[in-house]
N, C-alpha and C. Protein backbone atom coordinates (compact mmCIF):
# COMPACT_ATOMS: atom_id res chain seq x y z
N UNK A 1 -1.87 -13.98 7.48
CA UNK A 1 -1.60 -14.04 6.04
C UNK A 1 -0.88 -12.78 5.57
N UNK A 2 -1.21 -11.67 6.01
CA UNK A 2 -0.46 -10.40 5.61
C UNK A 2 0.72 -10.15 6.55
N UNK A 3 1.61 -9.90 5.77
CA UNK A 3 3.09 -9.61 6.39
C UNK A 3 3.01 -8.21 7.16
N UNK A 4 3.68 -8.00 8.36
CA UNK A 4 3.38 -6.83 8.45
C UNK A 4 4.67 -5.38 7.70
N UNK A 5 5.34 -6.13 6.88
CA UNK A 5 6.60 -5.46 6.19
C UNK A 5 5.54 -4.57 5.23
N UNK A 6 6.12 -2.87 5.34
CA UNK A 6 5.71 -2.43 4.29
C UNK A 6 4.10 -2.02 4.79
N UNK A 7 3.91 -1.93 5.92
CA UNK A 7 2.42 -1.47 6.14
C UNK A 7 2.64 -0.35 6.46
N UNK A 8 3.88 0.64 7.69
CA UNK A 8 3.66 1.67 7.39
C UNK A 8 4.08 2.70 6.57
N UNK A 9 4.27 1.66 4.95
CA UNK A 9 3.99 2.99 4.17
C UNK A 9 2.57 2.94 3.53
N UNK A 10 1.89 1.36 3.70
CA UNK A 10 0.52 1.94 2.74
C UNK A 10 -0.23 3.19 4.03
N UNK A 11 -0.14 3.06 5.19
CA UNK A 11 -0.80 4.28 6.65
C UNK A 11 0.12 5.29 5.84
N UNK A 12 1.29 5.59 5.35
CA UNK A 12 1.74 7.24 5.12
C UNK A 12 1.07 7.13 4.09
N UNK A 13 0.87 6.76 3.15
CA UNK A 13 -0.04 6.86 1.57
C UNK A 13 -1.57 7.26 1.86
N UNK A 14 -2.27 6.43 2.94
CA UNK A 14 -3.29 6.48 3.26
C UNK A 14 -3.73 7.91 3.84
N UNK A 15 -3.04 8.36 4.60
CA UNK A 15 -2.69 9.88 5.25
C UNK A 15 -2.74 10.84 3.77
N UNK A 16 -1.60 10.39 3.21
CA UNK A 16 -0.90 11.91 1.85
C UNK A 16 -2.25 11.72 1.23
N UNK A 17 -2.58 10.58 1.10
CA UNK A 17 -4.31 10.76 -0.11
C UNK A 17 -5.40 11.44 0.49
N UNK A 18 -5.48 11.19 1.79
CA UNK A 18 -6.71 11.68 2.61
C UNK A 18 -6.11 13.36 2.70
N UNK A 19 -4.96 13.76 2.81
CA UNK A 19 -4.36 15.14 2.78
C UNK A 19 -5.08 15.90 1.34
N UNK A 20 -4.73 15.04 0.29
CA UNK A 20 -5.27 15.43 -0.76
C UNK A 20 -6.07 15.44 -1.25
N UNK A 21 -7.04 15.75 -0.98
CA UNK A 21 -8.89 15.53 -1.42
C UNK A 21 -9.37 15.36 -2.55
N UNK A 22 -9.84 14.28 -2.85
CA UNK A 22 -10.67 14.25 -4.27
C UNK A 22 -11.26 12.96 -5.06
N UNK A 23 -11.30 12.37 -5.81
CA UNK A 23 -11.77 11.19 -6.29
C UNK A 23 -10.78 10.45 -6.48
N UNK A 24 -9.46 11.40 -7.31
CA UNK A 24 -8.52 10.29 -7.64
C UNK A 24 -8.05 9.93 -6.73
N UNK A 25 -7.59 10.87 -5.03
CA UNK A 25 -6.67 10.85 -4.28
C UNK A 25 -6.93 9.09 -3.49
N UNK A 26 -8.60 8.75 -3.68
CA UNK A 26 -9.52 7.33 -3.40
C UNK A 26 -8.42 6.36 -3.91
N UNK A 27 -8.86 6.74 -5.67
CA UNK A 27 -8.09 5.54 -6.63
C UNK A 27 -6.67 5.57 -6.22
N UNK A 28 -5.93 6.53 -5.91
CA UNK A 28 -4.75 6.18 -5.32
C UNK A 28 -4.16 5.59 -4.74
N UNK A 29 -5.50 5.80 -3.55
CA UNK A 29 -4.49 4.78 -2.55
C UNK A 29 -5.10 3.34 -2.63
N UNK A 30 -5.89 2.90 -3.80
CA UNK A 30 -6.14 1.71 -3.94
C UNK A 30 -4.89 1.30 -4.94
N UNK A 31 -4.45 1.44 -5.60
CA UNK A 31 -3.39 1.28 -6.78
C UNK A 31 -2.23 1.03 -5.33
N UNK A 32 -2.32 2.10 -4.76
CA UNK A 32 -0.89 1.83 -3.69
C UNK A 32 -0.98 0.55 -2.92
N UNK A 33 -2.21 0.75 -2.20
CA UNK A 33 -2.20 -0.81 -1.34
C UNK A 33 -2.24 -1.88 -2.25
N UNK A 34 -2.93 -2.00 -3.63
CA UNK A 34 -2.51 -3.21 -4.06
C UNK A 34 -0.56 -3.69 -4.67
N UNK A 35 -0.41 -2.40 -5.03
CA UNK A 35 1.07 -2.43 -5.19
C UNK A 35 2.00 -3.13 -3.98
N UNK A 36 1.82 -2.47 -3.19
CA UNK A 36 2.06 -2.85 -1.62
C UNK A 36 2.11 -3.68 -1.52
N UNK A 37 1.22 -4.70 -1.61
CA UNK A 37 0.34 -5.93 -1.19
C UNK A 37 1.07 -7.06 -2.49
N UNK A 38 1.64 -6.53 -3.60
CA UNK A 38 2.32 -7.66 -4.17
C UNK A 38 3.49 -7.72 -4.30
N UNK A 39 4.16 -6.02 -3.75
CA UNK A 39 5.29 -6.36 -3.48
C UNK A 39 5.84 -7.02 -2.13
N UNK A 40 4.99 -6.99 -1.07
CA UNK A 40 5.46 -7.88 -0.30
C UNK A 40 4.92 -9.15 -0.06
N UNK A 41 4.38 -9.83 -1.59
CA UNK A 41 3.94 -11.29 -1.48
C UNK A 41 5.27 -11.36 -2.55
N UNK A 42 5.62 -10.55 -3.48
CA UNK A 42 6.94 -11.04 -3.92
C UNK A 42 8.37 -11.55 -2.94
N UNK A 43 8.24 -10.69 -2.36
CA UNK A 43 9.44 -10.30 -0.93
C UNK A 43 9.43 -12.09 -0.21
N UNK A 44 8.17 -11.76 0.20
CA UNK A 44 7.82 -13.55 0.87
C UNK A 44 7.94 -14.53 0.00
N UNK A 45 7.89 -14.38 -1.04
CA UNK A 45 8.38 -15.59 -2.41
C UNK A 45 9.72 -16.00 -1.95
N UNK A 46 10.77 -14.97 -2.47
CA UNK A 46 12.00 -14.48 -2.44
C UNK A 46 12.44 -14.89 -1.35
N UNK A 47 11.77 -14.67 0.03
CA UNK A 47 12.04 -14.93 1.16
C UNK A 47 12.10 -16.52 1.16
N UNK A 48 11.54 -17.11 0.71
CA UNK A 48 10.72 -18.44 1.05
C UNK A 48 12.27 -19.01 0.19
């Protein structure tokens, strides 16, 4: 079901947040992977 387009940037995001320590650096990379995650269900729309 998940494309693999665009995964390794949520792993570099996942890295730069864990680099950056703290509560928000968490919420971050949740905002990113869901971003992620609809821009490449848009992509597969588009694609389709």
């Amino acid at each position: 079901m998940f494309d693999m387009v665009g995964r390794p940037g949520v792993a570099f995001f996942y890295v730069f947040s864990l680099a950056s320590s703290g509560p928000l650096s968490i919420f971050r990379v949740f905002i990113l992977f869901y971003s992620e995650t609809i821009i490449v269900s848009i992509r597969d729309i588009y694609s389709l």
